[in-house]
Protein backbone atom coordinates (compact mmCIF):
# COMPACT_ATOMS: atom_id res chain seq x y z
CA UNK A 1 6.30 0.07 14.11
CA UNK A 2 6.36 -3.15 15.99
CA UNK A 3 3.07 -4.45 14.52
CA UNK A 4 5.39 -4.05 11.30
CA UNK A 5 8.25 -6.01 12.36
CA UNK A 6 6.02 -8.82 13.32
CA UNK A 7 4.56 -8.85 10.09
CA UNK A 8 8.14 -9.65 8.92
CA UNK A 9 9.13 -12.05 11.30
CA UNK A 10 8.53 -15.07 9.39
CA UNK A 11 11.90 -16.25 8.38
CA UNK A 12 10.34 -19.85 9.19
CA UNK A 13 7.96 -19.86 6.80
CA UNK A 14 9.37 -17.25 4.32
CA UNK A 15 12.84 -17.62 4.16
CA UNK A 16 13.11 -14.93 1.12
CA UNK A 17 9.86 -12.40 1.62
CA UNK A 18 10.92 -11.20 5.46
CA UNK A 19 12.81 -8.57 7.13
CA UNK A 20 16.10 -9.74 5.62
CA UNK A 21 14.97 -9.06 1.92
CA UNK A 22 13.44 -5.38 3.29
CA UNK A 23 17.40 -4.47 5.17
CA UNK A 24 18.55 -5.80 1.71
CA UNK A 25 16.64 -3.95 -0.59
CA UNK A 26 17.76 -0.54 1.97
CA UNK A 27 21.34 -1.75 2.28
CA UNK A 28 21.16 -1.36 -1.58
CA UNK A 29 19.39 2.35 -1.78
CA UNK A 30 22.11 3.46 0.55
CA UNK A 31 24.77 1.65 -0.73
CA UNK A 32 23.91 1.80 -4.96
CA UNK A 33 25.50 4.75 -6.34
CA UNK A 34 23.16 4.83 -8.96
CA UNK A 35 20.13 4.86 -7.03
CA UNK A 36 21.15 6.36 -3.90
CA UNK A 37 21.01 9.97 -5.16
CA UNK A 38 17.32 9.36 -5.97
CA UNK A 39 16.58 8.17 -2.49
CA UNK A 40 13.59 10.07 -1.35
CA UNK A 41 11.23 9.09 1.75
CA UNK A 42 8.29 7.73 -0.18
CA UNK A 43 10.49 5.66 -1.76
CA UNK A 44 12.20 4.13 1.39
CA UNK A 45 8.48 3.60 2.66
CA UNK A 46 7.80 1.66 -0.36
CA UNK A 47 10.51 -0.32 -0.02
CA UNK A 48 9.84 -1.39 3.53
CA UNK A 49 6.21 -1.78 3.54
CA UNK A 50 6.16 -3.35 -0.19
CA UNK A 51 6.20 -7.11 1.10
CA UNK A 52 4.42 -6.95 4.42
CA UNK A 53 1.77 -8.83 3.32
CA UNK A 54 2.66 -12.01 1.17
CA UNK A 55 1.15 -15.41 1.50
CA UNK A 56 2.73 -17.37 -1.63
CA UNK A 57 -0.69 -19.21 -2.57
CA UNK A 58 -2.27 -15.41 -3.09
CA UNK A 59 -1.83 -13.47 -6.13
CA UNK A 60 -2.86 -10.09 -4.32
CA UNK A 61 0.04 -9.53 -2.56
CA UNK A 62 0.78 -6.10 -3.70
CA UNK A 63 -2.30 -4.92 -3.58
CA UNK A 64 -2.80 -6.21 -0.05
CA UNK A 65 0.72 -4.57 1.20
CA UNK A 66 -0.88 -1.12 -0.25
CA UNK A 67 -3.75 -1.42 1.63
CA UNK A 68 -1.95 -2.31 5.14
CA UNK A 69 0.66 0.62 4.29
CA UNK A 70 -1.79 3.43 3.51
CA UNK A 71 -3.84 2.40 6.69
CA UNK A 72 -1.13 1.87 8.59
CA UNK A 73 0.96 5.14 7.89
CA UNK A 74 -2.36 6.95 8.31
CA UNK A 75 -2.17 5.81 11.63
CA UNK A 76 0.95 7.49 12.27
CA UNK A 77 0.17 10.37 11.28
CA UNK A 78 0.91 10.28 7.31
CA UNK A 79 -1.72 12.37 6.30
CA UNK A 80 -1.06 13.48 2.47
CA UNK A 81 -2.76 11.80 0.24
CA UNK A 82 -0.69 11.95 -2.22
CA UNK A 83 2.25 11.24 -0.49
CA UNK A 84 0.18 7.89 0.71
CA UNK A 85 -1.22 7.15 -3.37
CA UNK A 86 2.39 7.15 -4.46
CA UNK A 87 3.49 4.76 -2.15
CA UNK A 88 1.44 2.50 -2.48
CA UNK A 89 1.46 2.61 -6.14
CA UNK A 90 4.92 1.98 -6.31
CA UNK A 91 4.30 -1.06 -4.04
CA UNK A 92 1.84 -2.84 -6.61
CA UNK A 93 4.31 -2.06 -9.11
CA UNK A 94 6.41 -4.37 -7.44
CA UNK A 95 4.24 -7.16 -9.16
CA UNK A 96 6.65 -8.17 -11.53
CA UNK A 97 6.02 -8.47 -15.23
CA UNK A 98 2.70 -7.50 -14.83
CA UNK A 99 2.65 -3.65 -15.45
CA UNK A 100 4.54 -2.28 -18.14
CA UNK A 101 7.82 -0.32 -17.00
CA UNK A 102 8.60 1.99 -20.18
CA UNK A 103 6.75 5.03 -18.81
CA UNK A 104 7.11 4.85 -14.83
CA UNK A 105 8.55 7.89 -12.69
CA UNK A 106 11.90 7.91 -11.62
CA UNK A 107 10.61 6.79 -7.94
CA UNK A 108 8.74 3.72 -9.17
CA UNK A 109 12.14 2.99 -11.35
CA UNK A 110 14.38 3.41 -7.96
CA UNK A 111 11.77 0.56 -6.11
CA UNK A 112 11.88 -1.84 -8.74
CA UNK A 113 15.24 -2.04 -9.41
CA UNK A 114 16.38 -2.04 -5.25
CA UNK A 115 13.36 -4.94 -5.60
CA UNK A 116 14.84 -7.20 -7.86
CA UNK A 117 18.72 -6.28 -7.10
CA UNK A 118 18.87 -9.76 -6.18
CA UNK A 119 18.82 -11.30 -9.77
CA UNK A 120 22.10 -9.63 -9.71
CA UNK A 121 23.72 -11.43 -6.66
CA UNK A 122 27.19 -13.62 -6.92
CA UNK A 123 26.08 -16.82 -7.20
CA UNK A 124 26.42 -17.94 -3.54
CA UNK A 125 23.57 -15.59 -3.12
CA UNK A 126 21.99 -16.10 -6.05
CA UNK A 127 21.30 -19.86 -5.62
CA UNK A 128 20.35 -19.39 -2.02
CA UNK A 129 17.24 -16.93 -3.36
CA UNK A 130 16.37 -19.20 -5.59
CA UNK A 131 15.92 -22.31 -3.01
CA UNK A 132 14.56 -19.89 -0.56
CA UNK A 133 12.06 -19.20 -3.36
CA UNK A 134 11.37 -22.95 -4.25
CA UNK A 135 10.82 -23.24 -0.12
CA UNK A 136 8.61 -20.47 -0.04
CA UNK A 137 6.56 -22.43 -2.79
CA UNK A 138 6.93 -25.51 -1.58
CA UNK A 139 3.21 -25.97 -1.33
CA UNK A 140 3.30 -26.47 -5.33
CA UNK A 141 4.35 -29.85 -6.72
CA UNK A 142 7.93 -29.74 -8.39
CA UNK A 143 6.82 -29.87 -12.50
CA UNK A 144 4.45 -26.96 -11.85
CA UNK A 145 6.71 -24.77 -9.46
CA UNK A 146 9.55 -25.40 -12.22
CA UNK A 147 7.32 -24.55 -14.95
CA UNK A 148 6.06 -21.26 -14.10
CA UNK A 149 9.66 -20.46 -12.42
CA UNK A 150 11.02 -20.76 -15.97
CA UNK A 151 8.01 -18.96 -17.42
CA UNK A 152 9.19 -15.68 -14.66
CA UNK A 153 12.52 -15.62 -15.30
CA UNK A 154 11.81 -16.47 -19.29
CA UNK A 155 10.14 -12.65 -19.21
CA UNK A 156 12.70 -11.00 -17.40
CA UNK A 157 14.86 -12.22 -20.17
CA UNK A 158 12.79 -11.32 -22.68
CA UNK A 159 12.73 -7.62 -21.61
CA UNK A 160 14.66 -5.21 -23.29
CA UNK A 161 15.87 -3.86 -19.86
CA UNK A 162 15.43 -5.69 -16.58
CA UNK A 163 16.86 -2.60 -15.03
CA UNK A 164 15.04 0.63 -15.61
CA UNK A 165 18.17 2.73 -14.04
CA UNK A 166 20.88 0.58 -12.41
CA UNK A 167 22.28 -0.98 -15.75
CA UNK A 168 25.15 -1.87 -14.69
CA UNK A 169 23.32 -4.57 -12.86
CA UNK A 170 22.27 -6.27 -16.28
CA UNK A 171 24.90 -8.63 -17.15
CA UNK A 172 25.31 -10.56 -13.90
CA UNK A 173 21.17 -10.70 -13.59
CA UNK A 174 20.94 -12.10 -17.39
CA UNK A 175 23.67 -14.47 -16.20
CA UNK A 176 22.78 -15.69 -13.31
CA UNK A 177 18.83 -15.65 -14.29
CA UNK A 178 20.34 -17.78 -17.73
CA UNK A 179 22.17 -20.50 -15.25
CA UNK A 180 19.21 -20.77 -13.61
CA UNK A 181 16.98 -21.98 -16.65
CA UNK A 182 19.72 -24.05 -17.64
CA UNK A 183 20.00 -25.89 -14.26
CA UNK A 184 15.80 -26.30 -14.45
CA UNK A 185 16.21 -27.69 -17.49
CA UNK A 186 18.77 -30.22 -16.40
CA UNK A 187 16.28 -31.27 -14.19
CA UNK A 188 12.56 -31.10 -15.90
């Protein structure tokens, strides 16, 4: 477990994708009264392990995480494979607006909503993800970090549901994802 929480132990060069955003994301299964019922193991396995590997200039993230977590949980001692194919599947689901969410188990549903909770911050929070974000990018020139930024959060909006169970969480995610466009636009 320590080889873990060196892996997220990179608030200096990730201020979002560390070990803050993983004791978020289970502050919110155990605290979400929508999701909390659901809570199994796999999914709280998923939810730690589904950022452990991120480099912000790779697009394999997910994938990558997968692979660490089914070795590494192998290692101690998680031996079902199915138990091990399901988390890590619901760990490359966690590449946003890439998969299509209409048909996904209740499981997958639980991870990617605790995963993008955030959208649906107040707005103190809210605007410190999204500089933590620009930070974490910072290795991309402003028109072209700005650019596909608005082309992200233009598909979440553009989703029926950015929510797949926790709807309550819709409104304040549409808003605060809608000031955010507004304030790129102000400035590209």
């Amino acid at each position: 477990m320590m080889e873990l929480f060196r892996l997220y132990d990179r608030k200096d060069t990730l201020p979002y994708h560390n070990l803050s955003h993983i004791l978020d994301c289970v502050s919110f299964i155990t605290h979400n009264q929508t999701v909390n019922p659901l809570v199994t193991d796999e999914i709280k396995l998923a939810l730690v392990y589904h950022d452990v590997i991120y480099d912000p200039t790779a697009t394999d993230n997910e994938e990558k995480s997968a692979y660490f977590t089914k070795n590494h949980l192998k290692d101690l001692f998680v031996t079902d494979m199915g138990t091990l194919e399901k988390i890590c599947y619901m760990i490359i689901q966690t590449k946003h607006g890439v998969f299509n969410t209409d048909n996904l188990d209740t499981d997958t549903k639980v991870v990617l909503d605790t995963d993008l909770s955030i959208l649906a911050s107040d707005e103190v929070e809210y605007l410190q993800y999204s500089e933590n974000i620009r930070e974490e990018y910072a290795h991309i020139d402003d028109d072209s970090f700005y650019k596909g930024r608005r082309e992200f959060l233009e598909k979440m909006l553009a989703k029926r549901k950015i929510y797949q169970l926790c709807v309550e969480l819709e409104p304040l995610a549409r808003k605060n994802i809608e000031n955010e466009i507004l304030h790129i636009s102000r400035k590209f």
